[in-house]
C-alpha atoms as a PDB file:
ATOM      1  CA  UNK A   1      43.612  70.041  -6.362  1.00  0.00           C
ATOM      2  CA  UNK A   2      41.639  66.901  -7.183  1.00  0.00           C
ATOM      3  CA  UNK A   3      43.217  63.703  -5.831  1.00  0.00           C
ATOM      4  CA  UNK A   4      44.310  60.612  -7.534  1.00  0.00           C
ATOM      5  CA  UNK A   5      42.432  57.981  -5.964  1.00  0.00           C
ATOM      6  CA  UNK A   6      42.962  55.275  -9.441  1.00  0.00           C
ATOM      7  CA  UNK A   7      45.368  53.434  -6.850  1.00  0.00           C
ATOM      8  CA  UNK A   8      43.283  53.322  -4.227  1.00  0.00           C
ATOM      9  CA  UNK A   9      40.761  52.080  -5.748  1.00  0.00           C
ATOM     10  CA  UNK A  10      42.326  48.737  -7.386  1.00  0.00           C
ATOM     11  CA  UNK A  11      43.951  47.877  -3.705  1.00  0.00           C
ATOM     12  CA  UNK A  12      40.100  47.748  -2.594  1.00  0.00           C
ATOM     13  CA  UNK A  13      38.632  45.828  -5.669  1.00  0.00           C
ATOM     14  CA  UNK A  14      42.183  43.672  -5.594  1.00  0.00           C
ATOM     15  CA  UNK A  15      41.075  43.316  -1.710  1.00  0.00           C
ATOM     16  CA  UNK A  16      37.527  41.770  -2.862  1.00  0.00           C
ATOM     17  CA  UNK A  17      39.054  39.323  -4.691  1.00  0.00           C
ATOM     18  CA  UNK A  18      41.269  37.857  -2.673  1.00  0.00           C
ATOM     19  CA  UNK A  19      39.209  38.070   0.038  1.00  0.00           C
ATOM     20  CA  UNK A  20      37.288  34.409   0.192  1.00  0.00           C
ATOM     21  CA  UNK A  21      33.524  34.307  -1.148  1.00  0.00           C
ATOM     22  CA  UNK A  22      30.932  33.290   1.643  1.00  0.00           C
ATOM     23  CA  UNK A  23      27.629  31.167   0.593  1.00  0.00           C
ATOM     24  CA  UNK A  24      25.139  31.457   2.952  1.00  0.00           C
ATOM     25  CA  UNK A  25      22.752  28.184   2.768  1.00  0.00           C
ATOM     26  CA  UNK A  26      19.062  28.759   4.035  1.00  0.00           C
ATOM     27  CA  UNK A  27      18.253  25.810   6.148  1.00  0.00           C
ATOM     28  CA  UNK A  28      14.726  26.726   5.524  1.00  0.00           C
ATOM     29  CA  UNK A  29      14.964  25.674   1.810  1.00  0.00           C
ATOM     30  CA  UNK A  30      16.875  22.501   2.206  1.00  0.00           C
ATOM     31  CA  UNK A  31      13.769  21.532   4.582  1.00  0.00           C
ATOM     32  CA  UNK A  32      11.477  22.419   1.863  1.00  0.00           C
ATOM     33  CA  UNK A  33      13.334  20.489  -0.421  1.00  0.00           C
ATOM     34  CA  UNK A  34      13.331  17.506   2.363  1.00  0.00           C
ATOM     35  CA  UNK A  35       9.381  18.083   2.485  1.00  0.00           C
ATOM     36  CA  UNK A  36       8.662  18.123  -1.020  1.00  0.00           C
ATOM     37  CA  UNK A  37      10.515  14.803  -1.580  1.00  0.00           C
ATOM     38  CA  UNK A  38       8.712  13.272   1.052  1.00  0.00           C
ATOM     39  CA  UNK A  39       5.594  14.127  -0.584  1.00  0.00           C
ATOM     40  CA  UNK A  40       6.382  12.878  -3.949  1.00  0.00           C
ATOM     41  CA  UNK A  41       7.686   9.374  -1.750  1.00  0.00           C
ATOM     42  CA  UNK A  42       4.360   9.562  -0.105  1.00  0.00           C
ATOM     43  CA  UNK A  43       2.615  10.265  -3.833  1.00  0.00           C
ATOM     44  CA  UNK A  44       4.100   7.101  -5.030  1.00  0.00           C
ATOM     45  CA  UNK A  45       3.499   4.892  -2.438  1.00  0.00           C
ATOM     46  CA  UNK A  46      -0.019   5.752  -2.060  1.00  0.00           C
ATOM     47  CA  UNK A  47      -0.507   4.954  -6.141  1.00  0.00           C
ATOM     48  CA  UNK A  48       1.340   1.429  -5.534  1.00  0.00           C
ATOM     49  CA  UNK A  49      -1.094   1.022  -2.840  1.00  0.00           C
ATOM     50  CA  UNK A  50      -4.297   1.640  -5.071  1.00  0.00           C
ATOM     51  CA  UNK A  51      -2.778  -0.397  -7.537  1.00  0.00           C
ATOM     52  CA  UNK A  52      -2.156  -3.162  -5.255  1.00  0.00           C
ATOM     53  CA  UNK A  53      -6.413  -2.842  -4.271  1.00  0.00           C
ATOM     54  CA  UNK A  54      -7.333  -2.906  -7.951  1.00  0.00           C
ATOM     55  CA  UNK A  55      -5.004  -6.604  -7.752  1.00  0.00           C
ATOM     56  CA  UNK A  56      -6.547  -7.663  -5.234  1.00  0.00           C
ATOM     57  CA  UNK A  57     -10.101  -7.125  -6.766  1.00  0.00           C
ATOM     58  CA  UNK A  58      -8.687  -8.587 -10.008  1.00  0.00           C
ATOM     59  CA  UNK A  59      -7.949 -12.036  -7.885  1.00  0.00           C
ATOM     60  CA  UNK A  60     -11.311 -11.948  -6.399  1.00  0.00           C
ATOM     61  CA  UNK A  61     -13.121 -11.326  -9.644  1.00  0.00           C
ATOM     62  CA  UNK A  62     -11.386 -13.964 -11.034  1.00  0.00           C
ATOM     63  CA  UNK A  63     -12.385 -16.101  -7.754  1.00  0.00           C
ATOM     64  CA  UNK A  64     -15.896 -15.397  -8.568  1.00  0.00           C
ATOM     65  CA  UNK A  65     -15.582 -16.212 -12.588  1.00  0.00           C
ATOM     66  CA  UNK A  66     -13.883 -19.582 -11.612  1.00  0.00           C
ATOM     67  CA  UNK A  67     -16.707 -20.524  -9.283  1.00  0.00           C
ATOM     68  CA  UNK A  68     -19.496 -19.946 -12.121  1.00  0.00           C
ATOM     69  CA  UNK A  69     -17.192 -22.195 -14.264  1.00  0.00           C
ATOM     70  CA  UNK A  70     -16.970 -25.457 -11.905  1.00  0.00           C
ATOM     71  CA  UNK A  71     -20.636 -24.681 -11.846  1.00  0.00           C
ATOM     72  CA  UNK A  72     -21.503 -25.296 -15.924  1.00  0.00           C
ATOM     73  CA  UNK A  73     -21.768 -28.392 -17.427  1.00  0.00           C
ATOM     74  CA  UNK A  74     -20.502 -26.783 -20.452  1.00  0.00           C
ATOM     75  CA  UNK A  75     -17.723 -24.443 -20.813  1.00  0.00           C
ATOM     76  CA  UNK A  76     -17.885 -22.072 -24.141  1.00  0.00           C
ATOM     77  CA  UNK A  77     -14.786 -21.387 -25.607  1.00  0.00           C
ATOM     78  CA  UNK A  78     -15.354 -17.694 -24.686  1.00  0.00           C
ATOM     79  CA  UNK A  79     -15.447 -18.406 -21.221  1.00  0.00           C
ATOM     80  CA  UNK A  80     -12.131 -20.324 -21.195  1.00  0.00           C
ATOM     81  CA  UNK A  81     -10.778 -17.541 -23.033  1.00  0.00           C
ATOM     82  CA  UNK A  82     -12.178 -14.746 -20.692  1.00  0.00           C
ATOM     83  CA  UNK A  83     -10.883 -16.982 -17.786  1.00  0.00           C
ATOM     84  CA  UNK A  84      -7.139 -17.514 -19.692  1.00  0.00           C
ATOM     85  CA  UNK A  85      -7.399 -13.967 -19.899  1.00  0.00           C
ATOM     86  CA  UNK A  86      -7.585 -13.054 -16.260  1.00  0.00           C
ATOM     87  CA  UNK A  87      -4.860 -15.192 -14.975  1.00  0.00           C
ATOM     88  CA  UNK A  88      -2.670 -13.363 -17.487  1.00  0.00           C
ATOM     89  CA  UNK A  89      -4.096 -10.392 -16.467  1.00  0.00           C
ATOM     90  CA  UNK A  90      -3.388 -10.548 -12.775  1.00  0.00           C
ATOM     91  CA  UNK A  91       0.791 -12.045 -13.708  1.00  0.00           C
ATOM     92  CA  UNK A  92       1.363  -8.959 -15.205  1.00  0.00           C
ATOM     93  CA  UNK A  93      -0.325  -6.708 -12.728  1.00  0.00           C
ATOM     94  CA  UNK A  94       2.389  -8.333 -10.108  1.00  0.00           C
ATOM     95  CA  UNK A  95       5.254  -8.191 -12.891  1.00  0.00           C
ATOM     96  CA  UNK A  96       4.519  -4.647 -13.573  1.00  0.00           C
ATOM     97  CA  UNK A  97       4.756  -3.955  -9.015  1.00  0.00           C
ATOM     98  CA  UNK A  98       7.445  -5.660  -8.377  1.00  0.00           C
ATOM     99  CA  UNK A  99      10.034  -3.274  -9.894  1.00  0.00           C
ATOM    100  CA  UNK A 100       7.976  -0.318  -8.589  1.00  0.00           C
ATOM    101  CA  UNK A 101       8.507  -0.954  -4.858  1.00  0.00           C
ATOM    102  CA  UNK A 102      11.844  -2.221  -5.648  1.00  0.00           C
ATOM    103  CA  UNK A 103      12.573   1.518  -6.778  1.00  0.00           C
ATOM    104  CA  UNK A 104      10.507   2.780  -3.614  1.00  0.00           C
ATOM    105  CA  UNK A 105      12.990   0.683  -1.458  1.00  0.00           C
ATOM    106  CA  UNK A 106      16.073   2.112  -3.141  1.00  0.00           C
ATOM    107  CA  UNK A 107      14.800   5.678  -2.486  1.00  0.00           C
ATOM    108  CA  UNK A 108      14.293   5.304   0.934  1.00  0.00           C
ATOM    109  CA  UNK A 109      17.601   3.873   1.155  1.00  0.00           C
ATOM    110  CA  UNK A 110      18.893   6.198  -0.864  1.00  0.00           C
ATOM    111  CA  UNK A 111      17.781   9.100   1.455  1.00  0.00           C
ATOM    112  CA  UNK A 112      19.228   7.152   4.589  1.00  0.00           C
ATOM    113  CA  UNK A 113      22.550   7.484   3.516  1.00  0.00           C
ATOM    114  CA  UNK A 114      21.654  11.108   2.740  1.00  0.00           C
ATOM    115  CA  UNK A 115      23.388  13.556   5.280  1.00  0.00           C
ATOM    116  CA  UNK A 116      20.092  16.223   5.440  1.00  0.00           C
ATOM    117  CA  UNK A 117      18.009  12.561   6.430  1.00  0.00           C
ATOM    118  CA  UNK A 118      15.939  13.010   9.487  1.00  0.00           C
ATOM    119  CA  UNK A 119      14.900  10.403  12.250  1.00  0.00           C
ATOM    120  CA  UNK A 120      11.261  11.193  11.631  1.00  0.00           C
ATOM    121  CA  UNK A 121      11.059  11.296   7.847  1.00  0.00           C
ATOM    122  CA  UNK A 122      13.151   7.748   7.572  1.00  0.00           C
ATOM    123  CA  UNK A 123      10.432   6.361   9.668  1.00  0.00           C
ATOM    124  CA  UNK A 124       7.528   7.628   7.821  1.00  0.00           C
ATOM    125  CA  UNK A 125       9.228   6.485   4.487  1.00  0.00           C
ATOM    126  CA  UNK A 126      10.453   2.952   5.686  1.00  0.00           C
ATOM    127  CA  UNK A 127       6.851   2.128   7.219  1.00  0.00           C
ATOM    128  CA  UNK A 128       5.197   3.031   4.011  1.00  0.00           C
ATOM    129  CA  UNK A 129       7.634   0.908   1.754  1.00  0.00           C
ATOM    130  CA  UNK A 130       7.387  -1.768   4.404  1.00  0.00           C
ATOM    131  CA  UNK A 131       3.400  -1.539   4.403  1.00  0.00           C
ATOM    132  CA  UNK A 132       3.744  -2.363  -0.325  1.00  0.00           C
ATOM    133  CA  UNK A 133       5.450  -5.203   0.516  1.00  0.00           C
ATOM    134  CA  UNK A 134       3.502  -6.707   3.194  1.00  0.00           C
ATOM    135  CA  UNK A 135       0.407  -5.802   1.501  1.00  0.00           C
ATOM    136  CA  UNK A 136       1.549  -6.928  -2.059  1.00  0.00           C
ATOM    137  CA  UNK A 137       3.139 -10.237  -0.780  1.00  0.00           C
ATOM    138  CA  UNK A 138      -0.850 -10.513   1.026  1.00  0.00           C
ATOM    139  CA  UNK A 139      -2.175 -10.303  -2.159  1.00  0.00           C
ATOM    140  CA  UNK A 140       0.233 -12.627  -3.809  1.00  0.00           C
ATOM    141  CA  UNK A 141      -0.420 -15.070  -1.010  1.00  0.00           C
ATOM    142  CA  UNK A 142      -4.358 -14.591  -1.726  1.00  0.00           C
ATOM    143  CA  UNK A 143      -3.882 -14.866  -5.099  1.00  0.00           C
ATOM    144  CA  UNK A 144      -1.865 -18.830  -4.600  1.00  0.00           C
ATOM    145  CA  UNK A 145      -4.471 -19.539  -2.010  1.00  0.00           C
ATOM    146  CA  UNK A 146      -7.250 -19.414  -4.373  1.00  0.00           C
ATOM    147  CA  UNK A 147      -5.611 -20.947  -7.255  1.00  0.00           C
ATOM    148  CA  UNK A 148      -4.782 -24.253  -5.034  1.00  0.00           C
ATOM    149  CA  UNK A 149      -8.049 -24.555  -3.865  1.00  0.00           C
ATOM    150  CA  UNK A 150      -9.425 -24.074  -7.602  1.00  0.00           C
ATOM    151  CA  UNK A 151      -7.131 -27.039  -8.467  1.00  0.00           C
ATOM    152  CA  UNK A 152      -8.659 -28.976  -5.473  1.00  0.00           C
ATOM    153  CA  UNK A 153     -11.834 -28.269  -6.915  1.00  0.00           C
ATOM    154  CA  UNK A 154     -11.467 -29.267 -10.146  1.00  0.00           C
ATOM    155  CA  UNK A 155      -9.781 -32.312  -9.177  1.00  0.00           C
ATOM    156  CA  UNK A 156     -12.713 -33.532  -7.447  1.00  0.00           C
ATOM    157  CA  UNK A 157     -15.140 -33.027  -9.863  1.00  0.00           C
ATOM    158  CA  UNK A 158     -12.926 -34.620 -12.360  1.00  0.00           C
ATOM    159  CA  UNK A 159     -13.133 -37.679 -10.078  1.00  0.00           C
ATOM    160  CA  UNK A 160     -16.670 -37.662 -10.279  1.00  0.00           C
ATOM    161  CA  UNK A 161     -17.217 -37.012 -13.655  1.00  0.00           C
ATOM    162  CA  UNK A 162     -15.254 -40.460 -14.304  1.00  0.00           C
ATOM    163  CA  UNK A 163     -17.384 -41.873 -11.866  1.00  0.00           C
ATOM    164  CA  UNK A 164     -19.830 -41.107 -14.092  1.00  0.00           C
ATOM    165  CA  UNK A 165     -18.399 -42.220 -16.967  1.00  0.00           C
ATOM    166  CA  UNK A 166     -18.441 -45.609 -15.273  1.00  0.00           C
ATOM    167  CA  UNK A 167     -14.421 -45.175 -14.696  1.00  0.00           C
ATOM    168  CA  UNK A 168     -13.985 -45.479 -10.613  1.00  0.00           C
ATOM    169  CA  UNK A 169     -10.965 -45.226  -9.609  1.00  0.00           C
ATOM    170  CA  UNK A 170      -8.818 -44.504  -6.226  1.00  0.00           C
ATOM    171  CA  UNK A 171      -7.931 -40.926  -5.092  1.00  0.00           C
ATOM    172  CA  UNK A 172      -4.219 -41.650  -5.953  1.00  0.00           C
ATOM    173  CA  UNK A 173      -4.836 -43.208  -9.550  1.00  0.00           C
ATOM    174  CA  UNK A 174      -7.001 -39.227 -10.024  1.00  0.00           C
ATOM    175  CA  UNK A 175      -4.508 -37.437  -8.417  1.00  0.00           C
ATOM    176  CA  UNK A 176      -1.341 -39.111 -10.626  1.00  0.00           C
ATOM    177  CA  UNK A 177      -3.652 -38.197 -13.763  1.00  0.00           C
ATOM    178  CA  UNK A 178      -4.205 -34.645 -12.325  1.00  0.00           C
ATOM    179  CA  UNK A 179      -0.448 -34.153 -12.025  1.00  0.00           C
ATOM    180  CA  UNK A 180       0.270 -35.632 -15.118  1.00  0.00           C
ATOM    181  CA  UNK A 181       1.817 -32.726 -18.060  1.00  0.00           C
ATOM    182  CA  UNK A 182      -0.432 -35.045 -20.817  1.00  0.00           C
ATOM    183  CA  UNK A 183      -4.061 -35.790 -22.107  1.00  0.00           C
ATOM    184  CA  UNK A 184      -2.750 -38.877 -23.327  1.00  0.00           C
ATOM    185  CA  UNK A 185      -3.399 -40.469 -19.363  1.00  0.00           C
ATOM    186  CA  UNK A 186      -6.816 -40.494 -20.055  1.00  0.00           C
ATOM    187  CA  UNK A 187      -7.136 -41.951 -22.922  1.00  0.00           C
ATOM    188  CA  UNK A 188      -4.805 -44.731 -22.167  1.00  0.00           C
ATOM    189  CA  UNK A 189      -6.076 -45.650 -18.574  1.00  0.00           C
ATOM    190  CA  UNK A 190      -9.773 -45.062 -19.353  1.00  0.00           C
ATOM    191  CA  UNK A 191     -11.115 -46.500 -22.624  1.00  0.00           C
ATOM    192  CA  UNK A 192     -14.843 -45.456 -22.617  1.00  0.00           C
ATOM    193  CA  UNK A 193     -17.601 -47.215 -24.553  1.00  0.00           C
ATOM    194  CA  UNK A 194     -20.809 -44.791 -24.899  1.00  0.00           C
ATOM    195  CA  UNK A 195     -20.942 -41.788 -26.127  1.00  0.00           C
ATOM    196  CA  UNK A 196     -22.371 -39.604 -22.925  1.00  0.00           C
ATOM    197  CA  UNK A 197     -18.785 -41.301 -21.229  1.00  0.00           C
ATOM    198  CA  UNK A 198     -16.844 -39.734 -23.871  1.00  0.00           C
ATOM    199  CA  UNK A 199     -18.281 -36.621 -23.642  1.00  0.00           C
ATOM    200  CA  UNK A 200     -17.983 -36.795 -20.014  1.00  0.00           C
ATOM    201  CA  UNK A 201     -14.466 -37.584 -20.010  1.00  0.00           C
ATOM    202  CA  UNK A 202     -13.866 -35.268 -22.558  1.00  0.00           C
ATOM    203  CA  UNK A 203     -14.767 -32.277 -19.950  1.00  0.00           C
ATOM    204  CA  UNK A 204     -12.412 -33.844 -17.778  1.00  0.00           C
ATOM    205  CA  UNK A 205      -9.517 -33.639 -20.068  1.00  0.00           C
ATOM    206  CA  UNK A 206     -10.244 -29.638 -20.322  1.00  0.00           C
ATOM    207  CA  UNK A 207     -10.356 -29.530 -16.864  1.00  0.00           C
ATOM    208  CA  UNK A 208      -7.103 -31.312 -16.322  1.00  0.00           C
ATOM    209  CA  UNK A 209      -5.645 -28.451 -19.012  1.00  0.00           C
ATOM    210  CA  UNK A 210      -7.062 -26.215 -16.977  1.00  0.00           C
ATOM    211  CA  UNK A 211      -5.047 -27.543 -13.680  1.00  0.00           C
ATOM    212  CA  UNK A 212      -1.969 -27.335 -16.220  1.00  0.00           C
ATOM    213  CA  UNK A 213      -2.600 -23.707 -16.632  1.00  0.00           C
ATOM    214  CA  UNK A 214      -2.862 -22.996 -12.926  1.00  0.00           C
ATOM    215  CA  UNK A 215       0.261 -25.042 -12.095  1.00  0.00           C
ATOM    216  CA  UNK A 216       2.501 -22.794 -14.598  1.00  0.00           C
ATOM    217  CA  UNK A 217       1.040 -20.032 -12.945  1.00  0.00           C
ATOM    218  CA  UNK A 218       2.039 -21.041  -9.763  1.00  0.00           C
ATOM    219  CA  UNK A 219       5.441 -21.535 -10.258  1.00  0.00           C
ATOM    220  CA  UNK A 220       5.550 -18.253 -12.259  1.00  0.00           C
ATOM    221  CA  UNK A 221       4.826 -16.809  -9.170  1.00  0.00           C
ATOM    222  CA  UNK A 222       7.231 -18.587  -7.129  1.00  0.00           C
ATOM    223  CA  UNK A 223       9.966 -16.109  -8.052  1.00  0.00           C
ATOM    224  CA  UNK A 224       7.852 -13.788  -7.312  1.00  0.00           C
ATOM    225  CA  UNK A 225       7.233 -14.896  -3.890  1.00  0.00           C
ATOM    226  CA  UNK A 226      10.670 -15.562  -3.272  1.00  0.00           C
ATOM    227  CA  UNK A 227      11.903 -11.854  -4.017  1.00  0.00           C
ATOM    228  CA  UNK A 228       8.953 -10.557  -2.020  1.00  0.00           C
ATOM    229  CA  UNK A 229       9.739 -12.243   0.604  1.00  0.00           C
ATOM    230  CA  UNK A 230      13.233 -11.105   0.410  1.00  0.00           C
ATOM    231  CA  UNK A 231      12.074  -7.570   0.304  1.00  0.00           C
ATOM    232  CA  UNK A 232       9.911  -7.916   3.123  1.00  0.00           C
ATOM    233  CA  UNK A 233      12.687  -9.244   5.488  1.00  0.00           C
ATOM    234  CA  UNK A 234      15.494  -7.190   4.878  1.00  0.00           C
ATOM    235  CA  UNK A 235      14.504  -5.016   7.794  1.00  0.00           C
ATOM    236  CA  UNK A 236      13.523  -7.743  10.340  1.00  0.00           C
ATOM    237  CA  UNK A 237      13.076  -5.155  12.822  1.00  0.00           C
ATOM    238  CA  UNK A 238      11.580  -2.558  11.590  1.00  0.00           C
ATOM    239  CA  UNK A 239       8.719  -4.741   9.788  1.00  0.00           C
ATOM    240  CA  UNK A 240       7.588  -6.734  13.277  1.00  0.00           C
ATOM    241  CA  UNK A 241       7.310  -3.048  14.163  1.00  0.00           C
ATOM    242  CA  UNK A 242       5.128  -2.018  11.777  1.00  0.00           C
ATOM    243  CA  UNK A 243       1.969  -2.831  12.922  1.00  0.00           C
ATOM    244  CA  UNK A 244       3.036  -1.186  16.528  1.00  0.00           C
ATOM    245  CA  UNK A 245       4.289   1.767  14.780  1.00  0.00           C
ATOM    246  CA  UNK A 246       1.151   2.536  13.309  1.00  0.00           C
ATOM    247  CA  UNK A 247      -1.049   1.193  16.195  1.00  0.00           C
ATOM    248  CA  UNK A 248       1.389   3.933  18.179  1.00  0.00           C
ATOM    249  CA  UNK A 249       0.984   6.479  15.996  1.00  0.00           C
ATOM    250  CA  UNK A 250      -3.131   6.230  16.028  1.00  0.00           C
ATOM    251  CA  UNK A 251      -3.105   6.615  19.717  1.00  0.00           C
ATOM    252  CA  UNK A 252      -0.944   9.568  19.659  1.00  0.00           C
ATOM    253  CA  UNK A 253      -3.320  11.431  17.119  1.00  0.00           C
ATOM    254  CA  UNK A 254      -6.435  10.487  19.394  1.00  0.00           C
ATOM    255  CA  UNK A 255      -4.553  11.938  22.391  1.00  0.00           C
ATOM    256  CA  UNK A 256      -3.618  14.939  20.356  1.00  0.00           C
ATOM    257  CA  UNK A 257      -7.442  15.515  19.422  1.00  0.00           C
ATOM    258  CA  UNK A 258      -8.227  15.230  22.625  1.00  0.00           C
ATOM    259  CA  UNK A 259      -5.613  17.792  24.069  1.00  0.00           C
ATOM    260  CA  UNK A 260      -7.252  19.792  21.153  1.00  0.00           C
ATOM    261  CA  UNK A 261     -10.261  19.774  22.167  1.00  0.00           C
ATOM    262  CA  UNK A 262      -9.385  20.481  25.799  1.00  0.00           C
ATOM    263  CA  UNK A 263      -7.309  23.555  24.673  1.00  0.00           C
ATOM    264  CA  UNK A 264     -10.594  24.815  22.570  1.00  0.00           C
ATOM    265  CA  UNK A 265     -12.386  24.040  25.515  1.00  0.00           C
ATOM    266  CA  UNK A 266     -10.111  25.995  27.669  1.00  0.00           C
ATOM    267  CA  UNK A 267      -9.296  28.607  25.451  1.00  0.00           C
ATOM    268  CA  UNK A 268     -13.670  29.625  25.404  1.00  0.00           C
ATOM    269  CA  UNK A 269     -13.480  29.249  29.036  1.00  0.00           C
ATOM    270  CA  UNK A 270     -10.578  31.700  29.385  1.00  0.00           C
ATOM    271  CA  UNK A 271     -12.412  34.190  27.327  1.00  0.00           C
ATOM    272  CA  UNK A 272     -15.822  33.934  28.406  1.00  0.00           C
ATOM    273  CA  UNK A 273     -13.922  34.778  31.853  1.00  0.00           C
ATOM    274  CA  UNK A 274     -12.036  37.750  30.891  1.00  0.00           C
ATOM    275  CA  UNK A 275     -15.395  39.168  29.485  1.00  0.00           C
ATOM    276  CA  UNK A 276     -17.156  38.591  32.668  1.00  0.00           C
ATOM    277  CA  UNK A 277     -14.077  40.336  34.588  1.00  0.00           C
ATOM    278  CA  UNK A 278     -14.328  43.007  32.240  1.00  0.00           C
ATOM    279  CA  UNK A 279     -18.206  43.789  32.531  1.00  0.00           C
ATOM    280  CA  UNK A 280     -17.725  43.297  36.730  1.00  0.00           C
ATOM    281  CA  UNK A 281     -14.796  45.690  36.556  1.00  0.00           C
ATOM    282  CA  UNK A 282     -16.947  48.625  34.160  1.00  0.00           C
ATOM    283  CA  UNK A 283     -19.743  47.882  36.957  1.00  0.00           C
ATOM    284  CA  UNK A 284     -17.859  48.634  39.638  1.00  0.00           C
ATOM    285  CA  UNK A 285     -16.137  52.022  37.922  1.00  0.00           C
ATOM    286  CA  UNK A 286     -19.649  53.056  36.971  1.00  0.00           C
ATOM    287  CA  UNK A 287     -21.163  52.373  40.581  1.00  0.00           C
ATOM    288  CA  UNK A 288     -18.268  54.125  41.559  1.00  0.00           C
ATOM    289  CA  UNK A 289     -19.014  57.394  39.258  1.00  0.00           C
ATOM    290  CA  UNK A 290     -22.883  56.898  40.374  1.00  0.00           C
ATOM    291  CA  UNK A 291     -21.731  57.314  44.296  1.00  0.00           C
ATOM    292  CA  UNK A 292     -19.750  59.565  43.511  1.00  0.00           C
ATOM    293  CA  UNK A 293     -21.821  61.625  41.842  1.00  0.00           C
ATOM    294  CA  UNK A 294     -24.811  61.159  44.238  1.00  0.00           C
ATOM    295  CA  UNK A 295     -22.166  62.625  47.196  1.00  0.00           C
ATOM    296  CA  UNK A 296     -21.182  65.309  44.995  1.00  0.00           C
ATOM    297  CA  UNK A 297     -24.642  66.458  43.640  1.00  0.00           C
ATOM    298  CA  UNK A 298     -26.089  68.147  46.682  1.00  0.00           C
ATOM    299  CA  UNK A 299     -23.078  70.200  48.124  1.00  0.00           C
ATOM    300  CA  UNK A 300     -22.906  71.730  44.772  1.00  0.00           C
END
């Protein structure tokens, strides 16, 4: 007689149910998740850190265009222009990184509060971010640098172009005229009476525009500066112990080549060994059948 088994059945599958579900979590893919998330940190450093090369080479381009100008007599329109047009140029190029290693600081703060976070991989991260800021507030620092001493510069040949124009005057009567937001100083203090003067004095006035133009760009960057600077000294700590870090690290990797090496080395040794063991050892078994075989030979 065939037996009812209907009840049995629904007290197992009833049994399943109630019974409490198990997920089973491979640690091996939350460390490639880890991994690949340290790459694409890694990825977007390293692009903030080209871009912050292609800055720097925008500042010394400029350097280099502002040197040829102090060096004309004349100045074409098109050359003020191209000049205007670098200085705007590099602001942006800073606007535009700022916010990008702002959101590369979040991330790797982000990921410290993270509970699968690992000693190592915070280190690698933080030393990288730490690295953009230090090298972009370099470049911002380069890039003030060269615009004071291109005001210094023109200053003093706007001195001496008054001189020229027969207009001497003391380094404090040039430098309130420098610092002064109007044309108007010139024309007021100096009256010249030839024509070569006015022409002369004329290329002082652009010059002393040109001053005006570096001086808002200064202070643009001021915020800048400040909120770079700011950045760069959240993590007092870690950043004077960047430089050791990474000094640190470079030794490590040339002792690790060398222990390489040594291990190759080795490693050839131990083989080239063995084989000479083994071709001894098949000598002596073979001198051993030759004896033997000599001894055995003549009795039979």
């Amino acid at each position: 007689m065939t037996r009812d088994r209907l009840r049995e059945l629904q007290e197992r599958a009833r049994a399943r149910q109630e019974a409490p579900t198990q997920i089973v979590i491979d640690p091996q893919n939350l460390v490639n998740d880890d991994n690949a998330h340290t790459m694409d940190i890694l990825n977007q450093t390293e692009e903030v850190r080209q871009s912050i090369n292609r800055l720097e080479d925008r500042i010394k381009d400029l350097n280099h265009k502002q040197t040829a100008i102090l060096g004309k007599t004349i100045v074409s329109s098109d050359q003020k222009y191209e000049l205007e047009r670098a200085i705007d140029e590099i602001k942006e190029h800073i606007k535009a990184l700022r916010p990008r290693i702002r959101e590369i600081d979040v991330n790797v703060r982000q990921y410290e509060k993270s509970e699968h976070a690992t000693v190592a991989q915070l280190r690698i991260r933080k030393n990288r971010c730490e690295q953009l800021k230090m090298r972009l507030q370099e470049v911002l620092h380069l890039f003030n640098n060269s615009q004071v001493e291109y005001k210094r510069r023109v200053s003093r040949r706007v001195k001496k172009q008054l001189d020229m124009a027969g207009q001497t005057l003391s380094a404090d009567d040039v430098h309130h005229m420098m610092e002064s937001n109007s044309e108007e100083v010139f024309y007021r203090e100096i009256n010249p009476l030839s024509a070569s003067a006015q022409t002369v004095l004329e290329d002082a006035t652009n010059r002393h525009n040109e001053i005006l133009r570096v001086e808002r760009s200064i202070k643009e960057l001021n915020d800048i500066f400040l909120e770079v600077y700011e950045l760069v000294h959240m993590q007092d700590g870690l950043v004077n112990n960047i430089a050791k870090n990474v000094e640190t690290a470079a030794e490590y990797t040339k002792e690790g080549n060398v222990m390489i090496n040594r291990a190759v080395t080795y490693k050839k040794q131990a083989q080239r060994k063995t084989i000479i063991c083994i071709m001894v050892a098949i000598g002596i078994v073979v001198a051993l059948l030759l004896v033997i075989l000599i001894f055995l030979l003549p009795k039979s």
